[in-house]
Protein backbone atom coordinates (compact mmCIF):
# COMPACT_ATOMS: atom_id res chain seq x y z
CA UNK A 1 0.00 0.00 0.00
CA UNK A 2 1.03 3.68 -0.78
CA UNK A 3 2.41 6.22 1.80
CA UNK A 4 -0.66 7.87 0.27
CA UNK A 5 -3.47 5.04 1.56
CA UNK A 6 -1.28 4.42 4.50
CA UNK A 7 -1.63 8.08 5.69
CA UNK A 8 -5.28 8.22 5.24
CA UNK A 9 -6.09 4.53 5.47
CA UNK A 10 -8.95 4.63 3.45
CA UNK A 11 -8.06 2.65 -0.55
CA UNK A 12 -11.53 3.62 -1.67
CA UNK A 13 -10.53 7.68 -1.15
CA UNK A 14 -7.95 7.23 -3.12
CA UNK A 15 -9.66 5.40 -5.82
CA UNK A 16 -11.78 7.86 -5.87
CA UNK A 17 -9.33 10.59 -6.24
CA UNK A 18 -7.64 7.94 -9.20
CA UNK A 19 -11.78 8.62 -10.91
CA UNK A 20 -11.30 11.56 -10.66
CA UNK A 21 -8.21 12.52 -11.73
CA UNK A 22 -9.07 10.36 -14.66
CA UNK A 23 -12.13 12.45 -15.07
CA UNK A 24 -10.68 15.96 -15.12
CA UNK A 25 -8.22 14.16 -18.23
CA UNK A 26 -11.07 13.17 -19.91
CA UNK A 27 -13.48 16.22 -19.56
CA UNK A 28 -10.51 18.14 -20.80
CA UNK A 29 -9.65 15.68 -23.92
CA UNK A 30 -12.93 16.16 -24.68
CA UNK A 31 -13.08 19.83 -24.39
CA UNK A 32 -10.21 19.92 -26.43
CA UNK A 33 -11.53 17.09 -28.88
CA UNK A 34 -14.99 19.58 -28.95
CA UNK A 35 -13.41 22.96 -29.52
CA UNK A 36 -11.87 21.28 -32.30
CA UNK A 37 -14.91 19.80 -33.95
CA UNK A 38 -16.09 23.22 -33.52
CA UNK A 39 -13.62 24.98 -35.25
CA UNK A 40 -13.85 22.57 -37.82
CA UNK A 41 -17.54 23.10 -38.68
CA UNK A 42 -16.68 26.75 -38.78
CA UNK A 43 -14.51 26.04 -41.40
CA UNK A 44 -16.99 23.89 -43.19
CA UNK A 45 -19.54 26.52 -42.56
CA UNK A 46 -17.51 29.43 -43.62
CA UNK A 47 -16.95 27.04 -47.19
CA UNK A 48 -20.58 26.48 -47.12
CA UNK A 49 -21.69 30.11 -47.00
CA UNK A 50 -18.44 30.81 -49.86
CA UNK A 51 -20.13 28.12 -51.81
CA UNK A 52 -23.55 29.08 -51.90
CA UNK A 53 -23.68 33.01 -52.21
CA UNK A 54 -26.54 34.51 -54.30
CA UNK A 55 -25.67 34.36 -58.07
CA UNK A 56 -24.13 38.11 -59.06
CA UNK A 57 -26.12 38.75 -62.08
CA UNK A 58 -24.67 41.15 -64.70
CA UNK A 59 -26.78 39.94 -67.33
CA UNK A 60 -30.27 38.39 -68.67
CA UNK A 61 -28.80 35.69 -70.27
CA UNK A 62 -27.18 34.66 -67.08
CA UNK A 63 -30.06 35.18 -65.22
CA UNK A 64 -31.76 32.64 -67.59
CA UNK A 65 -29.56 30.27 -67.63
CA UNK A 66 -29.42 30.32 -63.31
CA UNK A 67 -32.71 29.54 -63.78
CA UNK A 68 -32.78 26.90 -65.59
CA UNK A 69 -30.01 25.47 -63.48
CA UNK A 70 -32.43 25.75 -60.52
CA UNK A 71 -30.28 28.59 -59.02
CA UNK A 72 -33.21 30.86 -56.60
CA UNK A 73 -30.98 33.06 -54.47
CA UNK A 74 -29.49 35.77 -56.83
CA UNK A 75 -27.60 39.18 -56.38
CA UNK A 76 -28.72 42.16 -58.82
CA UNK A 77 -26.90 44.61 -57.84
CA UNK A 78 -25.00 44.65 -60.68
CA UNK A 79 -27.87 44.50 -63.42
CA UNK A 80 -28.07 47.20 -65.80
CA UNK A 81 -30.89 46.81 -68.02
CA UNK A 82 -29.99 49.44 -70.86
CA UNK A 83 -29.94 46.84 -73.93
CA UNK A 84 -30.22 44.16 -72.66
CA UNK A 85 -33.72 40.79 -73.49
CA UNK A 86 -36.75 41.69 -71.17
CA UNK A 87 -38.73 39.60 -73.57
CA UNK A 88 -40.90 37.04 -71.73
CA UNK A 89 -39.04 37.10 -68.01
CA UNK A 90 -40.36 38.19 -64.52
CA UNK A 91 -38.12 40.87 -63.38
CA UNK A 92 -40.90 42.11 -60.53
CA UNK A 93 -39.84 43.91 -57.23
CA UNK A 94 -36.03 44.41 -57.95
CA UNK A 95 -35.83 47.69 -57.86
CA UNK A 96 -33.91 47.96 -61.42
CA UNK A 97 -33.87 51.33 -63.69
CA UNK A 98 -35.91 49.74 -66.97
CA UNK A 99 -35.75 52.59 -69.95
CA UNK A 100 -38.39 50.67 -72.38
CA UNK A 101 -36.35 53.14 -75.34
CA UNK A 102 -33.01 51.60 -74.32
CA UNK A 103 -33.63 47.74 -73.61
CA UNK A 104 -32.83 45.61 -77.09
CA UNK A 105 -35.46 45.55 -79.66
CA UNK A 106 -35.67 42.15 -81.91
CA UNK A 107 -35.67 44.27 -85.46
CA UNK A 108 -36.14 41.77 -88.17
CA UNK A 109 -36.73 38.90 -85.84
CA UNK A 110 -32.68 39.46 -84.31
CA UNK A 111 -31.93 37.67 -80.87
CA UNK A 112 -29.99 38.06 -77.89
CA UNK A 113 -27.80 35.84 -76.34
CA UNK A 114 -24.84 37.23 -73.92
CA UNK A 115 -23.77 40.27 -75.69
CA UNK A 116 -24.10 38.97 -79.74
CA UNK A 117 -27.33 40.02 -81.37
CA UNK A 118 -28.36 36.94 -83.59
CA UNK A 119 -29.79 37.37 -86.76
CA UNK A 120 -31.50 34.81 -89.43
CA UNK A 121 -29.92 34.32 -92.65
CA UNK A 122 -33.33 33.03 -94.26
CA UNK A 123 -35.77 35.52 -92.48
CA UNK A 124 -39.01 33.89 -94.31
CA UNK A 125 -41.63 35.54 -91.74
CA UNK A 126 -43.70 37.87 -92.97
CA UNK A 127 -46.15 39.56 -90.49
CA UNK A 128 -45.14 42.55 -87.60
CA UNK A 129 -42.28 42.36 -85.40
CA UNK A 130 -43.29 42.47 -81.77
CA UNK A 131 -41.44 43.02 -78.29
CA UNK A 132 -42.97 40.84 -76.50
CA UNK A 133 -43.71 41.84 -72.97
CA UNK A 134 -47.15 39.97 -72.49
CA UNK A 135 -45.45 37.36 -70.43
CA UNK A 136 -42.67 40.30 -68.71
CA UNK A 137 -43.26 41.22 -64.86
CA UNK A 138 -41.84 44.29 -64.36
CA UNK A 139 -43.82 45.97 -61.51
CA UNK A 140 -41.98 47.22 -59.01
CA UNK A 141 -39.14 48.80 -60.63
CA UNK A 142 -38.30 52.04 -62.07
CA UNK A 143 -40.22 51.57 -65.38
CA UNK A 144 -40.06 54.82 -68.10
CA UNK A 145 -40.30 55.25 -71.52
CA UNK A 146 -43.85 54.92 -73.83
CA UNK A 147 -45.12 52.00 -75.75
CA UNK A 148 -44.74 53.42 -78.51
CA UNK A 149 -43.32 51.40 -82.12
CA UNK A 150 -39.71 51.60 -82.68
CA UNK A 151 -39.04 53.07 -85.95
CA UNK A 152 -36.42 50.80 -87.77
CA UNK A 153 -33.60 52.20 -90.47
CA UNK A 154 -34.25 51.53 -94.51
CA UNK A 155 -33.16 48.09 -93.92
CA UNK A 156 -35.79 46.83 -91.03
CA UNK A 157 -39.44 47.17 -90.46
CA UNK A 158 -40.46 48.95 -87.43
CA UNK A 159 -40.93 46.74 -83.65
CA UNK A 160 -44.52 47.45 -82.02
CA UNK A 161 -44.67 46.78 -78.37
CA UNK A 162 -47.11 43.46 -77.43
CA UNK A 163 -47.69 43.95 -73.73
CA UNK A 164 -50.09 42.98 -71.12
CA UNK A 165 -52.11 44.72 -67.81
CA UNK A 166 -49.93 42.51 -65.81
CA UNK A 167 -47.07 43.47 -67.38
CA UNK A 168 -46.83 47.18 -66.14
CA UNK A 169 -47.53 47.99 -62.18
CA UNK A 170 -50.21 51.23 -61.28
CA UNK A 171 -47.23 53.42 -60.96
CA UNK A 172 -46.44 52.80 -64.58
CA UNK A 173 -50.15 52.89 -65.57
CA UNK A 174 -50.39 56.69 -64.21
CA UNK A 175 -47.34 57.95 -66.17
CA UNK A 176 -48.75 56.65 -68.97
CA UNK A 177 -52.44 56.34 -69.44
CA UNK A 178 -52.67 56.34 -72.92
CA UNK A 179 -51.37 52.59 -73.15
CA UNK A 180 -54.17 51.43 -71.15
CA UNK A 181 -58.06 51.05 -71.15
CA UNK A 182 -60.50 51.72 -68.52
CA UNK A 183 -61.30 48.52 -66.23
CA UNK A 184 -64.88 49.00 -67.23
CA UNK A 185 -64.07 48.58 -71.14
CA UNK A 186 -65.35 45.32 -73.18
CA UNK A 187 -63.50 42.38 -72.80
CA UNK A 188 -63.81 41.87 -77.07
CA UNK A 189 -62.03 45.51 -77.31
CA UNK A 190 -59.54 44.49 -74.60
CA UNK A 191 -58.60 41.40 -76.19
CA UNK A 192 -58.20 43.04 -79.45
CA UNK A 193 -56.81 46.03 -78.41
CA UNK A 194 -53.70 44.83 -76.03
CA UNK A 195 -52.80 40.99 -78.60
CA UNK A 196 -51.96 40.91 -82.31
CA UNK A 197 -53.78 38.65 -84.45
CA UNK A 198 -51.92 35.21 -85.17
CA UNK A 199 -51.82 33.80 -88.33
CA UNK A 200 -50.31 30.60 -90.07
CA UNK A 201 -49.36 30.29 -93.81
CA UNK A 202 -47.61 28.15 -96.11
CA UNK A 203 -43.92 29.27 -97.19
CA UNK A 204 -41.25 28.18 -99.08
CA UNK A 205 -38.57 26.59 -96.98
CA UNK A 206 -35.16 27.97 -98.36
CA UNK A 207 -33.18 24.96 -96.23
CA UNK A 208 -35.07 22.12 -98.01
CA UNK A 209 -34.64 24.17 -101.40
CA UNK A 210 -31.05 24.12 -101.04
CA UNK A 211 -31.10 20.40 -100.09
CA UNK A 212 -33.92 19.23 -102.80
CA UNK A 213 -36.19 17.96 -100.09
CA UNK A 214 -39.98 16.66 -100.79
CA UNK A 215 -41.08 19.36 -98.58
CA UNK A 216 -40.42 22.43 -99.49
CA UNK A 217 -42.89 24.61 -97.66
CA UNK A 218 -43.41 25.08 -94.12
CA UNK A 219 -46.32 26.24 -91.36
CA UNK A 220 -45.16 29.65 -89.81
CA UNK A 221 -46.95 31.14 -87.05
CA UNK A 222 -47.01 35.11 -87.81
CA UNK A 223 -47.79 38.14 -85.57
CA UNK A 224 -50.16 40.84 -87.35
CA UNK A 225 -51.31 43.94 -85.95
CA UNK A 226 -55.20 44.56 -85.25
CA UNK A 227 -57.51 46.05 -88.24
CA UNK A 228 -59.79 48.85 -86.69
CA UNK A 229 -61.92 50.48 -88.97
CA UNK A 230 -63.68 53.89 -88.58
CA UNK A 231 -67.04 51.75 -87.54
CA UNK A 232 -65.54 49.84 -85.08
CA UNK A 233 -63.46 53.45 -83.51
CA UNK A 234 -66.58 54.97 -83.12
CA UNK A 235 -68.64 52.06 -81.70
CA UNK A 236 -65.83 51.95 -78.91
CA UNK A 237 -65.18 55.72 -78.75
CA UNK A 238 -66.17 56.18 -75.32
CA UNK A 239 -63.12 53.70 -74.28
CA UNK A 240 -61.07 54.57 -77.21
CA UNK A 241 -60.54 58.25 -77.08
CA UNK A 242 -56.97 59.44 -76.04
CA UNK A 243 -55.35 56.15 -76.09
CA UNK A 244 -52.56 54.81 -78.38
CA UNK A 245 -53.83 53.36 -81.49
CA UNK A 246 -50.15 52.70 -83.12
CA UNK A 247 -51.17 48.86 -82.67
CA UNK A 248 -53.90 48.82 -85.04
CA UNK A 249 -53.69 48.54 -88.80
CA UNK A 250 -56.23 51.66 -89.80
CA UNK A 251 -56.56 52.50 -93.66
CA UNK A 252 -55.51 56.21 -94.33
CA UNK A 253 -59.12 57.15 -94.97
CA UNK A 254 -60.25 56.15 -91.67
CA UNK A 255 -56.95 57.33 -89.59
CA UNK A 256 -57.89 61.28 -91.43
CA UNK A 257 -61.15 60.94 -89.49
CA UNK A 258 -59.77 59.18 -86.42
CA UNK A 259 -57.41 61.97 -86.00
CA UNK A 260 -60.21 64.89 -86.62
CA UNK A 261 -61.96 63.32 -84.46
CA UNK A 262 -60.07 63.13 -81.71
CA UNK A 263 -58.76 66.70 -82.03
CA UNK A 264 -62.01 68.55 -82.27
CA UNK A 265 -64.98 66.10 -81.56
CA UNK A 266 -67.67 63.72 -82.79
CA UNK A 267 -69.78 66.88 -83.22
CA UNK A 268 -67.12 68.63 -85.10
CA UNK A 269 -66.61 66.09 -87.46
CA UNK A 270 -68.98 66.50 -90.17
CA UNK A 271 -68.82 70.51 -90.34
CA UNK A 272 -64.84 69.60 -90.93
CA UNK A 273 -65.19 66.68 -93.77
CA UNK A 274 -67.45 69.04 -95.19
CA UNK A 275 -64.94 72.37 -95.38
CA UNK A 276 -61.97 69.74 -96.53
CA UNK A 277 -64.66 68.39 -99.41
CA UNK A 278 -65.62 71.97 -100.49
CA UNK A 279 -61.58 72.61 -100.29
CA UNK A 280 -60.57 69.58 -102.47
CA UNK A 281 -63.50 70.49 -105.24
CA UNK A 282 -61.85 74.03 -105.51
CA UNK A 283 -58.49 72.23 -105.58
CA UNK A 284 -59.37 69.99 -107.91
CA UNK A 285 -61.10 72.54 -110.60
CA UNK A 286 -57.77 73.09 -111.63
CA UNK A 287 -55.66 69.98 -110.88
CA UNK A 288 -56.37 66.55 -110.33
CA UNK A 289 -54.99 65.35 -106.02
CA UNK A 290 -54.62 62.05 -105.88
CA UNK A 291 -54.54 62.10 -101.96
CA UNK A 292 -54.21 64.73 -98.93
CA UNK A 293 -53.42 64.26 -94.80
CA UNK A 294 -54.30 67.01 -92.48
CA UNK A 295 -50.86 68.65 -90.85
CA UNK A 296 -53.01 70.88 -88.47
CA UNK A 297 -55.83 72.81 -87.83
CA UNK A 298 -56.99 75.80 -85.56
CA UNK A 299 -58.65 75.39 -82.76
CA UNK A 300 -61.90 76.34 -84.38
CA UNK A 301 -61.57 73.74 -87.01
CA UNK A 302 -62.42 76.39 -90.05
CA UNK A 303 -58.70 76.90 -91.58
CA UNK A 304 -56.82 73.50 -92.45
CA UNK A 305 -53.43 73.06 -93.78
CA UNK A 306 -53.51 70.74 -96.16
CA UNK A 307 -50.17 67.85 -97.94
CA UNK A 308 -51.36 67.56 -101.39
CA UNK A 309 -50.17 65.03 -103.51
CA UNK A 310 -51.28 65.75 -107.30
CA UNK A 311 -51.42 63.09 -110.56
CA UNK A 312 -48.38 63.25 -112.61
């Protein structure tokens, strides 16, 4: 026996001092054994958080693709919209500065993809080019710029704007009334007056020329703007006056009228045709006109300046 049990005489105090000796080791092994498991899943954490920011987006191709990866956390503080696809995306409550005269505009049926504008080399379609924002969210940003068509060069048709209620939030929709109807408006003018009319037709594929295949035409779906006719104008007038009408397809005839009529009046009207007949009979006396458009008129509606265009 130990000078230690022989002092005390007692084996079990000292095997209890042995426990717990052996206990204070352990407690602190695994204190030691725990702050190091510790640290270690602050490493892996700290990885973890590295690994799974929110996607920086600097573009809308990007942002696309993310999506279709499955990516949902994303950073847009970067995102400048100026030129860049809003066609058919949901870009709601991000707070982004959206020019609608400065985003890309798909002029003879181009693309985007990245920064390269893609262009057909058989362009075989032959209705209205659209920018499509039907399917585009963009409440809840900083939305300017009209609806209005974007006038192409000598070498492309002009881009009208297809759009939706839902694409535009109330702040847009008081900046600019003119691109939208009362709530209270028919749902036959509403659907005519906000969607092109689709077509399909027959043409000649130029691939299966070149190759000599059996079929040489194809099925294309075409976008074509709205007819609205004089009739129809004044059957809606009521929801119709003031707003837009670039989206409608109006013969030149009609559009003279429109325009009269939305300067000075329904009432107006008539007393005008009837001053621009009793001018074109006087004109006409001495040469033939094969057409005139209305520049402006007084506020009266008496005195009208007149583009003639005479027979050669």
């Amino acid at each position: 026996m130990c000078l230690y049990c022989i002092k005390y005489k007692n084996i079990n105090n000292l095997c209890y001092n042995i426990n717990e000796i052996g206990g204070f080791v352990m407690a602190k092994w695994l204190e030691k054994l725990f702050k190091s498991n510790k640290k270690q899943e602050e490493i892996v954490s700290e990885e973890f958080i590295v690994e799974n920011k929110p996607a920086k987006i600097t573009n809308l191709t990007q942002y696309r693709l993310e999506l279709d990866e499955g990516t949902t956390d994303f950073d847009f503080s970067e995102l400048d919209v100026t030129y860049e696809d809003i066609q058919n995306i949901n870009l709601e409550n991000l707070n982004l500065n959206i020019n609608l005269r400065e985003v890309f505009v798909p002029f003879n049926g181009s693309c985007k993809f990245g920064n390269n504008i893609l262009s057909s080399v058989f362009n075989t379609y032959r209705g209205d080019y659209f920018l499509k924002l039907q399917n585009s969210r963009l409440g809840g940003n900083n939305v300017t710029g009209d609806l209005t068509l974007f006038e192409g060069d000598s070498h492309t048709r002009p881009v009208y704007v297809w759009y939706s209620e839902e694409t535009f939030d109330d702040n847009y929709k008081s900046q600019y009334p003119q691109f939208f109807l009362s709530k209270d408006a028919p749902e036959e003018l509403r659907e005519k007056y906000y969607n092109p009319k689709i077509i399909y037709e027959e043409v000649v594929d130029p691939v299966a020329v070149i190759h000599d295949l059996e079929e040489k035409n194809k099925k294309v779906k075409s976008l074509v703007r709205q007819t609205l006719t004089l009739d129809e104008y004044l059957k809606y007038y009521k929801f119709l006056k003031g707003k837009y009408l670039g989206n409608f397809s109006i013969s030149k005839q009609d559009l003279l009228q429109i325009e009269i009529i939305e300067k000075y009046g329904i009432e107006q009207r008539d007393a005008i045709l009837e001053h621009i007949n009793n001018m074109m009979n006087n004109i006409n006396q001495t040469a033939d006109c094969e057409n005139y458009t209305i520049n402006e008129a007084d506020d009266k509606g008496v005195t009208l300046t007149l583009k003639l265009k005479f027979k050669k």
